[in-house]
N, C-alpha and C. Protein backbone atom coordinates (compact mmCIF):
# COMPACT_ATOMS: atom_id res chain seq x y z
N UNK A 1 20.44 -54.26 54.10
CA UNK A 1 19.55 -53.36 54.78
C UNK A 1 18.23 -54.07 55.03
N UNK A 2 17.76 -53.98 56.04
CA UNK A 2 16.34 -54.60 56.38
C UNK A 2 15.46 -54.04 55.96
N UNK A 3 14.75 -54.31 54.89
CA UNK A 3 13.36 -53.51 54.69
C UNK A 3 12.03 -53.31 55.61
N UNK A 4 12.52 -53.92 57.15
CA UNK A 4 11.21 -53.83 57.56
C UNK A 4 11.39 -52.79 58.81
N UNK A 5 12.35 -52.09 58.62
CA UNK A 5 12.63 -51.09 59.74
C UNK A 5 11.92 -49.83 58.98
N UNK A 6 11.96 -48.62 60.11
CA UNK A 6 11.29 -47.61 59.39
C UNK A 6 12.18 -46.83 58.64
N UNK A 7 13.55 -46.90 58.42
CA UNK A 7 14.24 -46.52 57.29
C UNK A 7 14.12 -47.36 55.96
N UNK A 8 14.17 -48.44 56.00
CA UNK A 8 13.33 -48.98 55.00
C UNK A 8 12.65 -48.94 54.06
N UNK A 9 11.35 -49.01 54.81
CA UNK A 9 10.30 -48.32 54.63
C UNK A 9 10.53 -47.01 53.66
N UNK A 10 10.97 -46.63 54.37
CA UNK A 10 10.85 -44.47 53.59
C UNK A 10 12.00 -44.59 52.73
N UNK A 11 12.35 -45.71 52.67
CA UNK A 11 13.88 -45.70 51.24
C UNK A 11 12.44 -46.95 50.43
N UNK A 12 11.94 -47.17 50.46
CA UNK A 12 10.87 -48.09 49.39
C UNK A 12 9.93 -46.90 49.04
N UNK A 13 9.49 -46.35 50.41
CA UNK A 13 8.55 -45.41 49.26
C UNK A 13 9.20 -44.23 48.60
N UNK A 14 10.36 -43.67 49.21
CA UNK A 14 11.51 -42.63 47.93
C UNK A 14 11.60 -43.80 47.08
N UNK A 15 11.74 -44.87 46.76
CA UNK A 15 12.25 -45.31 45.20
C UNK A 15 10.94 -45.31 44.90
N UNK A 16 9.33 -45.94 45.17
CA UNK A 16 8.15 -45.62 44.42
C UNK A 16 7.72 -44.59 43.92
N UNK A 17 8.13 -43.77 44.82
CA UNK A 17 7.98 -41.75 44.32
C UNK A 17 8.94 -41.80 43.14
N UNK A 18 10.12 -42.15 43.13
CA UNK A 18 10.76 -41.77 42.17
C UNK A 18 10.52 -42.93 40.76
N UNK A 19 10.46 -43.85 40.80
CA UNK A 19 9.96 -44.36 39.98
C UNK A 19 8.78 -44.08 39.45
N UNK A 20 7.39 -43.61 40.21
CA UNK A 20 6.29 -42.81 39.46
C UNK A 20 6.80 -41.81 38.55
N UNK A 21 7.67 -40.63 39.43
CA UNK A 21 8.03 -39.74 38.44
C UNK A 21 9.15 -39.65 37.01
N UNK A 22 9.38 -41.15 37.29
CA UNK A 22 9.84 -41.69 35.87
C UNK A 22 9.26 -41.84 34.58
N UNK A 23 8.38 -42.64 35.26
CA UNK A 23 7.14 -42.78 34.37
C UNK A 23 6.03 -41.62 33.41
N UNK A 24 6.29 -40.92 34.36
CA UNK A 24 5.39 -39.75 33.94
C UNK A 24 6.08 -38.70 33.09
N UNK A 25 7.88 -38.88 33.65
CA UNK A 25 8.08 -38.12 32.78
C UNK A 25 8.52 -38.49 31.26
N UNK A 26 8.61 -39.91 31.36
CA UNK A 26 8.39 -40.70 30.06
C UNK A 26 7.33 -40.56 29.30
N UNK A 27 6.22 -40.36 29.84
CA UNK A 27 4.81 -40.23 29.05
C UNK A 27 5.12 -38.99 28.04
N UNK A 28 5.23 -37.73 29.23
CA UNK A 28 5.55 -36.46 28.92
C UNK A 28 6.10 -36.55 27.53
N UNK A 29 7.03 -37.48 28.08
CA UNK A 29 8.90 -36.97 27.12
C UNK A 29 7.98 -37.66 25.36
N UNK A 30 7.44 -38.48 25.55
CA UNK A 30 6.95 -39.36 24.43
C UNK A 30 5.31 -38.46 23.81
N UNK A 31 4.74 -37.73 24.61
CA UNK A 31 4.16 -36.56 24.11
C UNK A 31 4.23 -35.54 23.07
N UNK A 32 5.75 -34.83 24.27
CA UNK A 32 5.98 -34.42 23.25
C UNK A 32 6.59 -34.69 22.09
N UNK A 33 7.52 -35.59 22.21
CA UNK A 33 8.33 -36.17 20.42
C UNK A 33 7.20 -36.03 19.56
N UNK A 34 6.07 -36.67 20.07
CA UNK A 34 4.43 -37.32 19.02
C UNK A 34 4.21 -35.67 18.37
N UNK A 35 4.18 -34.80 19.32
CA UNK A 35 3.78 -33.06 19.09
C UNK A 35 4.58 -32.82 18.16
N UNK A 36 6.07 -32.79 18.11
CA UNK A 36 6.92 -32.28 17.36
C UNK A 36 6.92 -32.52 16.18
N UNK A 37 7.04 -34.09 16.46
CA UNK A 37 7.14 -34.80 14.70
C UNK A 37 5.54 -34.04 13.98
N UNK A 38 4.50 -34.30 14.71
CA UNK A 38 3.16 -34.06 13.93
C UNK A 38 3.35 -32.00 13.31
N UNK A 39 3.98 -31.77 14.02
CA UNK A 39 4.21 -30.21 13.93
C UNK A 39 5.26 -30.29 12.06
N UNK A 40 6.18 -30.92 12.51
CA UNK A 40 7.05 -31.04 11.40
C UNK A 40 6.98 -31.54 10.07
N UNK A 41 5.78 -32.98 10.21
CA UNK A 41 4.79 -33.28 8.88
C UNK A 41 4.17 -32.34 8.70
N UNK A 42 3.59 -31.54 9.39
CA UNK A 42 2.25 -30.40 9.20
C UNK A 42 2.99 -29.52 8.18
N UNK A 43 4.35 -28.93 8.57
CA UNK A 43 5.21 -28.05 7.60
C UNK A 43 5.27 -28.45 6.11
N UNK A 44 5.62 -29.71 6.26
CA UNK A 44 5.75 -30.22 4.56
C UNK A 44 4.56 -30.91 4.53
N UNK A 45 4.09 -31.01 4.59
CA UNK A 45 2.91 -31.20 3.69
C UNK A 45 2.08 -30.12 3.25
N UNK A 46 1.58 -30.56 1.11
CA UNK A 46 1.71 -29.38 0.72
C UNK A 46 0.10 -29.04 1.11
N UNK A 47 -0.51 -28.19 1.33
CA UNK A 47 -1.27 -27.16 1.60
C UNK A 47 -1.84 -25.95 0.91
N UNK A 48 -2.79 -25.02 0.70
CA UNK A 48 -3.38 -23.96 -0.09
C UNK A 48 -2.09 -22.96 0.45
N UNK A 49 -1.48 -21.74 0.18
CA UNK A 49 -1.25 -21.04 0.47
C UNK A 49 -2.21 -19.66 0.32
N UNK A 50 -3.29 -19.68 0.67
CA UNK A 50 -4.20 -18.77 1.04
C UNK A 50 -4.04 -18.10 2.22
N UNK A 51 -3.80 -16.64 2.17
CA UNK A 51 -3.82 -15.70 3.57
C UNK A 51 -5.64 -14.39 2.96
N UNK A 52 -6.12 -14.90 4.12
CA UNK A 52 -7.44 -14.17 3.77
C UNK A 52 -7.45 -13.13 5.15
N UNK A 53 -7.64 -11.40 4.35
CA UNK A 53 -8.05 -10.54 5.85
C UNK A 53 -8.41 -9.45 4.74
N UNK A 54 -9.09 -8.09 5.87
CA UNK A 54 -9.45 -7.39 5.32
C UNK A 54 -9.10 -6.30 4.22
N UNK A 55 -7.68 -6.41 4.54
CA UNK A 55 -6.75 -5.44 4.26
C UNK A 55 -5.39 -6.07 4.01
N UNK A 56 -4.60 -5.39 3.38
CA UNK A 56 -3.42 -5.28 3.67
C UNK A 56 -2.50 -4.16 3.54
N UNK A 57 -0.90 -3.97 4.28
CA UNK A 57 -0.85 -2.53 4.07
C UNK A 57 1.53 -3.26 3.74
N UNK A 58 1.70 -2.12 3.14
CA UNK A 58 3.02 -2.44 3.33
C UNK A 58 3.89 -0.49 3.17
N UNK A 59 4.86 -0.99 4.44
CA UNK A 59 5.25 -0.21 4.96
C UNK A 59 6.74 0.07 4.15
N UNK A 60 7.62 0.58 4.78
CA UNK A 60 8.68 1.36 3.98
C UNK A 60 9.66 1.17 4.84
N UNK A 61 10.96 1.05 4.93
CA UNK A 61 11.94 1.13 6.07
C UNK A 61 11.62 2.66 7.26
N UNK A 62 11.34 3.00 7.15
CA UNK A 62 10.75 4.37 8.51
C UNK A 62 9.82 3.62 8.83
N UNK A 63 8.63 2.96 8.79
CA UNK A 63 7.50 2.66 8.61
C UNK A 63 6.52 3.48 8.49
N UNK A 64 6.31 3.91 7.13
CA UNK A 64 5.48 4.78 7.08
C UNK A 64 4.64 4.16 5.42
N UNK A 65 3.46 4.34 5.36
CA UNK A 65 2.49 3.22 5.11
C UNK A 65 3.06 3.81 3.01
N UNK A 66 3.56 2.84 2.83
CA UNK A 66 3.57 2.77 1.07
C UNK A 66 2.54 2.68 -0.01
N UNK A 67 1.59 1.67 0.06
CA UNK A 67 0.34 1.11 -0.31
C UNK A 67 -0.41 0.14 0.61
N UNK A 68 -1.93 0.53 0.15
CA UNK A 68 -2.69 -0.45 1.08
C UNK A 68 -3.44 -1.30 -0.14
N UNK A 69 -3.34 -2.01 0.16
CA UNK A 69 -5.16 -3.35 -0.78
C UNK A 69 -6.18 -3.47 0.39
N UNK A 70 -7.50 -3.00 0.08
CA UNK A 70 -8.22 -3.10 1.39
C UNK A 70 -9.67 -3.84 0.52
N UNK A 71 -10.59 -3.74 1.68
CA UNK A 71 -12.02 -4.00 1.13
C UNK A 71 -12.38 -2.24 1.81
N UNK A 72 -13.19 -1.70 1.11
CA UNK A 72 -13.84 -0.81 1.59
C UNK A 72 -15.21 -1.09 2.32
N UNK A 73 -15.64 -0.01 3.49
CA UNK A 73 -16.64 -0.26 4.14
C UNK A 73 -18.22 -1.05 3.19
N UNK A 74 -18.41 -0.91 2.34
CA UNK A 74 -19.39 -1.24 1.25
C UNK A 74 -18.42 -2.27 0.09
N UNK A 75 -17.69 -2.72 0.63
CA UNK A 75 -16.95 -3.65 -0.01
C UNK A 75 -16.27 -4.22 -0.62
N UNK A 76 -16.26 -3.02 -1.64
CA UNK A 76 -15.77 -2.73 -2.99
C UNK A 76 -13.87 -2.85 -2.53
N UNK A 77 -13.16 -3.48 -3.25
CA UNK A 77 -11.79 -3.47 -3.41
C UNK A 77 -11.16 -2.14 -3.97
N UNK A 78 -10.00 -1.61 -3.17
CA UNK A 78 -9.00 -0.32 -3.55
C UNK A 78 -7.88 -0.37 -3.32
N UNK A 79 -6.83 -0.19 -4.33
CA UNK A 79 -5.38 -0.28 -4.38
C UNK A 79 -4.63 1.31 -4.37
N UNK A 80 -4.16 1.41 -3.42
CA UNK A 80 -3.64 2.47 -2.41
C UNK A 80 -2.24 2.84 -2.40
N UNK A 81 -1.25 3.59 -4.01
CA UNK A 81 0.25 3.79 -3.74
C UNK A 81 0.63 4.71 -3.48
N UNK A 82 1.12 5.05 -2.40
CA UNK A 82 1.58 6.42 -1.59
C UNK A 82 3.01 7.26 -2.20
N UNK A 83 3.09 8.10 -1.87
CA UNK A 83 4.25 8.71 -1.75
C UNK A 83 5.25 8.53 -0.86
N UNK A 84 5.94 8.73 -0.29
CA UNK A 84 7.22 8.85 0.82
C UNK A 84 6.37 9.09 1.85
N UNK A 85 5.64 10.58 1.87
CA UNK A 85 5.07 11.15 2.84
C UNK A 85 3.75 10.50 3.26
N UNK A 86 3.10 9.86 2.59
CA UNK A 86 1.95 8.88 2.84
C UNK A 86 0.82 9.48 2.28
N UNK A 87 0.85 10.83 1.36
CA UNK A 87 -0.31 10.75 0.60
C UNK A 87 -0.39 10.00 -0.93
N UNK A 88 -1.29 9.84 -0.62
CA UNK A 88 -2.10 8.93 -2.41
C UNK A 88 -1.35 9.57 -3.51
N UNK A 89 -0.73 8.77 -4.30
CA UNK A 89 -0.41 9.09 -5.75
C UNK A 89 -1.04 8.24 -6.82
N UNK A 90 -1.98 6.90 -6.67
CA UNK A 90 -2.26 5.88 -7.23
C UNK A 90 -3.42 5.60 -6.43
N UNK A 91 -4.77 5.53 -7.25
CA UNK A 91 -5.74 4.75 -6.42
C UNK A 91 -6.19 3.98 -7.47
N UNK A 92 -6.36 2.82 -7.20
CA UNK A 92 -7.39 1.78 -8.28
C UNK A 92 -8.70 0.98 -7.54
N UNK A 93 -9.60 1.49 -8.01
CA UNK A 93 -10.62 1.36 -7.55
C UNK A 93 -12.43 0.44 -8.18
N UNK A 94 -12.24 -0.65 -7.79
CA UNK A 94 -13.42 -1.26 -8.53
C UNK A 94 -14.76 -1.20 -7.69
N UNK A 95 -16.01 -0.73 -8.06
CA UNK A 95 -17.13 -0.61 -7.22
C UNK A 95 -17.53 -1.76 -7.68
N UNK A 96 -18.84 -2.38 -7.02
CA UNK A 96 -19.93 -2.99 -7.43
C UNK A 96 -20.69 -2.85 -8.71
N UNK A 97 -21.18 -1.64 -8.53
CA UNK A 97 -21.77 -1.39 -10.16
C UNK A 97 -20.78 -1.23 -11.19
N UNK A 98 -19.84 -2.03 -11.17
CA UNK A 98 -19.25 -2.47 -12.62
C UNK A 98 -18.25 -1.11 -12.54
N UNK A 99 -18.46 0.35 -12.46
CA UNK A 99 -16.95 1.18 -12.79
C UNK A 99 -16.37 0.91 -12.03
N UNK A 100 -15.23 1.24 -12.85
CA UNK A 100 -13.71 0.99 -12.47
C UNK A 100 -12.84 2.22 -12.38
N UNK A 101 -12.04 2.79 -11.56
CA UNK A 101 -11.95 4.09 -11.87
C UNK A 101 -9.95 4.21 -11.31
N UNK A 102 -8.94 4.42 -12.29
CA UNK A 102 -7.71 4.25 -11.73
C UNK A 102 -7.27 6.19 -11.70
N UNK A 103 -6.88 6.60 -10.32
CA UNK A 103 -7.29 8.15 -10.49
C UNK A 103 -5.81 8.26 -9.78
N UNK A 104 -4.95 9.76 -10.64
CA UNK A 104 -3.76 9.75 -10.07
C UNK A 104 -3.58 11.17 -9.70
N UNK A 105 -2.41 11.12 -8.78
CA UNK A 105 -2.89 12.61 -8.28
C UNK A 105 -1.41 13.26 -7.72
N UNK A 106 -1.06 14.38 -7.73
CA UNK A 106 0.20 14.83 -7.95
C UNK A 106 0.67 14.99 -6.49
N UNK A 107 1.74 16.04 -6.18
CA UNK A 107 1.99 15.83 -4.75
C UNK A 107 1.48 16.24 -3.70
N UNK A 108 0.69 17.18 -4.28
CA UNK A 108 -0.85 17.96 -2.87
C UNK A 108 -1.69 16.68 -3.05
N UNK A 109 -2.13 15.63 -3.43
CA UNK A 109 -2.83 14.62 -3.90
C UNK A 109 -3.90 15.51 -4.20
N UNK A 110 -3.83 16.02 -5.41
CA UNK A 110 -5.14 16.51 -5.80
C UNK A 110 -4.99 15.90 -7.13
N UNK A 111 -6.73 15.29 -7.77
CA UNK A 111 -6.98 14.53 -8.42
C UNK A 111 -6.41 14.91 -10.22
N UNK A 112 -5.13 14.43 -10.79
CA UNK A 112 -4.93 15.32 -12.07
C UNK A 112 -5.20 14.28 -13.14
N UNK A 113 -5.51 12.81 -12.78
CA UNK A 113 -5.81 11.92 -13.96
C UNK A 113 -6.86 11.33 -13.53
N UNK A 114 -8.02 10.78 -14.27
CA UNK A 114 -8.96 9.71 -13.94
C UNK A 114 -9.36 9.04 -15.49
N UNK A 115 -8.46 7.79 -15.46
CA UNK A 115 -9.20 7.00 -15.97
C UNK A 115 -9.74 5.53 -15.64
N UNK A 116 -11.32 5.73 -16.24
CA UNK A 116 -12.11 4.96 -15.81
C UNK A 116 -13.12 4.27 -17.09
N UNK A 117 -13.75 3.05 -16.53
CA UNK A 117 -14.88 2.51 -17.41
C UNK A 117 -16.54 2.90 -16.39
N UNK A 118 -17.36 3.40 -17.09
CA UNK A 118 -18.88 3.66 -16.57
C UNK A 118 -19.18 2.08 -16.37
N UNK A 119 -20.38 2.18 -15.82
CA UNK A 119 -21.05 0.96 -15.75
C UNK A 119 -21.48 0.33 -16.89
N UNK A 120 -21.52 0.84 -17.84
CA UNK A 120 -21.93 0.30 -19.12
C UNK A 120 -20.55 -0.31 -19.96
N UNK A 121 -19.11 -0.15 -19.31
CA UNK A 121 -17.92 -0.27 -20.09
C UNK A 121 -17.49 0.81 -20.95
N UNK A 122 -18.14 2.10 -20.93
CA UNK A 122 -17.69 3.44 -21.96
C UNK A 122 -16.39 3.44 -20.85
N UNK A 123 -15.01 3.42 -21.75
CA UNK A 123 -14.02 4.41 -21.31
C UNK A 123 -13.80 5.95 -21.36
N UNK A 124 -13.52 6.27 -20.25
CA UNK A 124 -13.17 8.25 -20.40
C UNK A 124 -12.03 8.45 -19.57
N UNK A 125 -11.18 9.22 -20.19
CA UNK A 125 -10.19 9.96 -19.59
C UNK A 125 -10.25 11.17 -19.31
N UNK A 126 -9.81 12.12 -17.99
CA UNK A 126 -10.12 13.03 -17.72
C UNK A 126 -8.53 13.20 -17.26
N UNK A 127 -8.26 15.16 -17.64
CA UNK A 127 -7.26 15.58 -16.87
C UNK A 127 -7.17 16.45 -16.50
N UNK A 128 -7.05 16.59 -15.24
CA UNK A 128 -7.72 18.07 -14.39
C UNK A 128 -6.18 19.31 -14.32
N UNK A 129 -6.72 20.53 -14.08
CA UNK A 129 -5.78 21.31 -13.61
C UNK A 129 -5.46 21.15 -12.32
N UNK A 130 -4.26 22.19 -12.29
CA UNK A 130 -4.14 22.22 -10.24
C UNK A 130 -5.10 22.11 -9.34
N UNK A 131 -6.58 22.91 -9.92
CA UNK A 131 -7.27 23.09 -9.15
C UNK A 131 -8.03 22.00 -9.30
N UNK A 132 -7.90 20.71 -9.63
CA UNK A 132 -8.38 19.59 -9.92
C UNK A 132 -9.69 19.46 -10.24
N UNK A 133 -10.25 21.08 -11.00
CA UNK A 133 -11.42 20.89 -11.93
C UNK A 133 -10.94 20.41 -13.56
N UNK A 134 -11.75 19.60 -14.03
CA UNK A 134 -11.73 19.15 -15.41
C UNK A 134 -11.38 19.95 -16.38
N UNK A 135 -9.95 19.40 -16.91
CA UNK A 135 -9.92 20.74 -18.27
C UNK A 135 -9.85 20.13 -19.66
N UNK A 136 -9.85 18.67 -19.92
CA UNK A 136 -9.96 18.00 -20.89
C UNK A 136 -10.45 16.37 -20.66
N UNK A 137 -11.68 16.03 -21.31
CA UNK A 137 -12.49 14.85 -20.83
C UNK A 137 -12.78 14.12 -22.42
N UNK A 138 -11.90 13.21 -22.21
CA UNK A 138 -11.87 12.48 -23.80
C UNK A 138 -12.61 11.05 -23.69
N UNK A 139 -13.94 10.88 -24.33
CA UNK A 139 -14.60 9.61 -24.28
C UNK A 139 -15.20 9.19 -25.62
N UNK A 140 -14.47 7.93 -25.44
CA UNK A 140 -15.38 6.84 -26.39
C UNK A 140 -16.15 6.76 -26.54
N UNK A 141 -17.34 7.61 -27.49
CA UNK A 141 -18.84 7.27 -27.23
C UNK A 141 -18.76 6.55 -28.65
N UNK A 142 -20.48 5.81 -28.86
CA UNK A 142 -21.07 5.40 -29.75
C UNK A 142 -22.19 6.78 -30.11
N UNK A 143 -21.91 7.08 -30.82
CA UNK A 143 -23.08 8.01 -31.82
C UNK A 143 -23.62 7.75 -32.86
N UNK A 144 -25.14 8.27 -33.11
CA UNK A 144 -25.98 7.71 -34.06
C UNK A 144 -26.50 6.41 -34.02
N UNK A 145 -26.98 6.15 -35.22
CA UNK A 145 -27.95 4.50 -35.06
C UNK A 145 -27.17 3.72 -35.27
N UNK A 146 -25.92 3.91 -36.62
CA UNK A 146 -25.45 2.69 -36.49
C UNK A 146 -24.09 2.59 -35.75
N UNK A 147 -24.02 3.19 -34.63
CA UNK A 147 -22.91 3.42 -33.65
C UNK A 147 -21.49 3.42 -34.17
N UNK A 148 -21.51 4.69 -34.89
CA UNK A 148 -20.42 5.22 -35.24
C UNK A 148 -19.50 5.44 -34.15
N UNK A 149 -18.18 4.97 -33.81
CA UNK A 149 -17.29 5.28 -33.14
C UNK A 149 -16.76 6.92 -33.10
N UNK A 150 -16.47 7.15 -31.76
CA UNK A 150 -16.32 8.64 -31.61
C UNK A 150 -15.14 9.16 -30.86
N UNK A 151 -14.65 10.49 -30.66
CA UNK A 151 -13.98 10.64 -29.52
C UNK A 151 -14.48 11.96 -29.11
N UNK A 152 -14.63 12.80 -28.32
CA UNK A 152 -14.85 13.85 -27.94
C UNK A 152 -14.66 14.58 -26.31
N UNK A 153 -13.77 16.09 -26.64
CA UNK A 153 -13.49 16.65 -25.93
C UNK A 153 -14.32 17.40 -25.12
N UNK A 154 -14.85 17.06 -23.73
CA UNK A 154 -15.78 18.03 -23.19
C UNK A 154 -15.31 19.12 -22.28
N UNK A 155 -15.92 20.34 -21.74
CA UNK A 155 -15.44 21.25 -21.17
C UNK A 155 -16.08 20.69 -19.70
N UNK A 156 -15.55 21.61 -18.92
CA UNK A 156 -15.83 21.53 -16.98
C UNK A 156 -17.16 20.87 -17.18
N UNK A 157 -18.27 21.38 -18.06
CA UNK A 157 -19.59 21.36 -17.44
C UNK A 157 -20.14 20.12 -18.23
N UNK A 158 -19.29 19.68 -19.11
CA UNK A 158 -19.88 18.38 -19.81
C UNK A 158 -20.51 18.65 -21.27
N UNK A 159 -19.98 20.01 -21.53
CA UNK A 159 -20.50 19.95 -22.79
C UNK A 159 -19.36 19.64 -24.05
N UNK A 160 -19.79 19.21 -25.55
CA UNK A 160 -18.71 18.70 -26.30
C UNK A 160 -18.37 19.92 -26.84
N UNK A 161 -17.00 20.03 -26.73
CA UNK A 161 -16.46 21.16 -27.63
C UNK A 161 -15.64 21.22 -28.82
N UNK A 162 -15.53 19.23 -28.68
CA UNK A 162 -14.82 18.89 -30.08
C UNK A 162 -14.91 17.76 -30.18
N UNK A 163 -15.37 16.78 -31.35
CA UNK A 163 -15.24 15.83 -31.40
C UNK A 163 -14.94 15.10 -32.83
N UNK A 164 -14.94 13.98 -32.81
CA UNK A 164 -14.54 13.68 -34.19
C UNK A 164 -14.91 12.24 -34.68
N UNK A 165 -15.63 11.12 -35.42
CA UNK A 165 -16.50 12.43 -36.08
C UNK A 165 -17.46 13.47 -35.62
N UNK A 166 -17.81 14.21 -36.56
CA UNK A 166 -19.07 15.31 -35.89
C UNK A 166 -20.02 14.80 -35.82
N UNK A 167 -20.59 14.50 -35.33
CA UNK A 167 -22.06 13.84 -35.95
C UNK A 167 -23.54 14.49 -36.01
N UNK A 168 -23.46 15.84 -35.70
CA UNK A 168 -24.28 16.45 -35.91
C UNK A 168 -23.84 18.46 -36.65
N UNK A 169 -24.72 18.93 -37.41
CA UNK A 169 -24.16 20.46 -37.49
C UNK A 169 -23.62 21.44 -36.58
N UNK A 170 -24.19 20.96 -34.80
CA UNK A 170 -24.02 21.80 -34.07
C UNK A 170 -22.42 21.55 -33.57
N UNK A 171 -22.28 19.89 -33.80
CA UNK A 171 -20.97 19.33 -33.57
C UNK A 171 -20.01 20.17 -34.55
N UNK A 172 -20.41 20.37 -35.45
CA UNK A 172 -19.48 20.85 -36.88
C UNK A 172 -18.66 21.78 -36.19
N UNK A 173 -19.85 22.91 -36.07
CA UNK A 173 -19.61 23.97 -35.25
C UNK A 173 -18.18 24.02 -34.30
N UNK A 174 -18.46 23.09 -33.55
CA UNK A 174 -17.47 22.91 -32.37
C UNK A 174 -16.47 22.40 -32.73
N UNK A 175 -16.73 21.65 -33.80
CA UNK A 175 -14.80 21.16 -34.43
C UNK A 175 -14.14 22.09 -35.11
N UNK A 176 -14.58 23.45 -35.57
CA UNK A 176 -14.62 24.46 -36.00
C UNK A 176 -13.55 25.44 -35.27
N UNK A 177 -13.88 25.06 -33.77
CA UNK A 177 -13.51 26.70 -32.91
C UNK A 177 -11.57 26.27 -32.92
């Protein structure tokens, strides 16, 4: 074939066209291998397994929300275990100012257990009626000077109606009734 005719010609520059796009797609092709392999070291090699977000929630086969771990708006961390139906049966709850408060609650989720530590570390247990007012509030206090260990039963309004030891006559009284 004569290369200097104009078929030629246009059969030299179809093989330069096609030979460019050889090339390029060699680059390509050698791109990506470089991508893949670096993708595939990235996998094994070992690494933090840290997942950081605000929340988390896990669901149920229906999807309907089981427990959450969140940050609350003010920051504070709360652990969230639901029922079937998605109200609260389990809350655990740590504030900032040091209480801690794990509060459980029946199937209206109304509040029938709370125990918690104050900010100072006093433990108290509380256990409410249906109507999830307080009907027995049992706390660890320190009484007297040389901080006699205590336990005592208070009524709705916070007053002691039994405790043990007594540590005063009026206490007597009340271990009395």
């Amino acid at each position: 074939m004569d290369l200097t005719t104009d078929e030629g010609r246009a059969l030299q520059e179809r093989l330069a066209r096609v030979e460019k796009q050889a090339r390029w797609s060699t680059a390509m092709a050698t791109v990506l291998a470089l991508l893949c392999a670096a993708l595939v070291v990235w996998e094994f090699v070992p690494h933090d397994q840290v997942v950081e977000a605000r929340g988390f929630v896990v669901r149920d086969a229906q999807w309907r929300i089981r427990a959450e771990l969140a940050a609350r708006r003010d920051g504070s961390p709360v652990l969230r275990l639901n029922n079937p139906y998605g109200r609260p049966r389990a809350v655990l709850h740590l504030r900032d100012d040091g209480v801690v408060a794990l509060r459980m609650m029946d199937q209206g989720a109304t509040n029938r257990v709370v125990l918690a530590l104050d900010r100072r570390g006093q433990p108290s247990l509380v256990l409410a009626g249906a109507d999830s007012s307080s009907r027995v509030i049992l706390m660890a206090e320190e009484s007297g000077e040389d901080g006699v260990q205590g336990v005592a039963v208070r009524d709705r309004r916070g007053r002691r109606v039994w405790s043990s030891p007594a540590s005063s006559p009026g206490d007597q009284a009340a271990r009395s009734r």
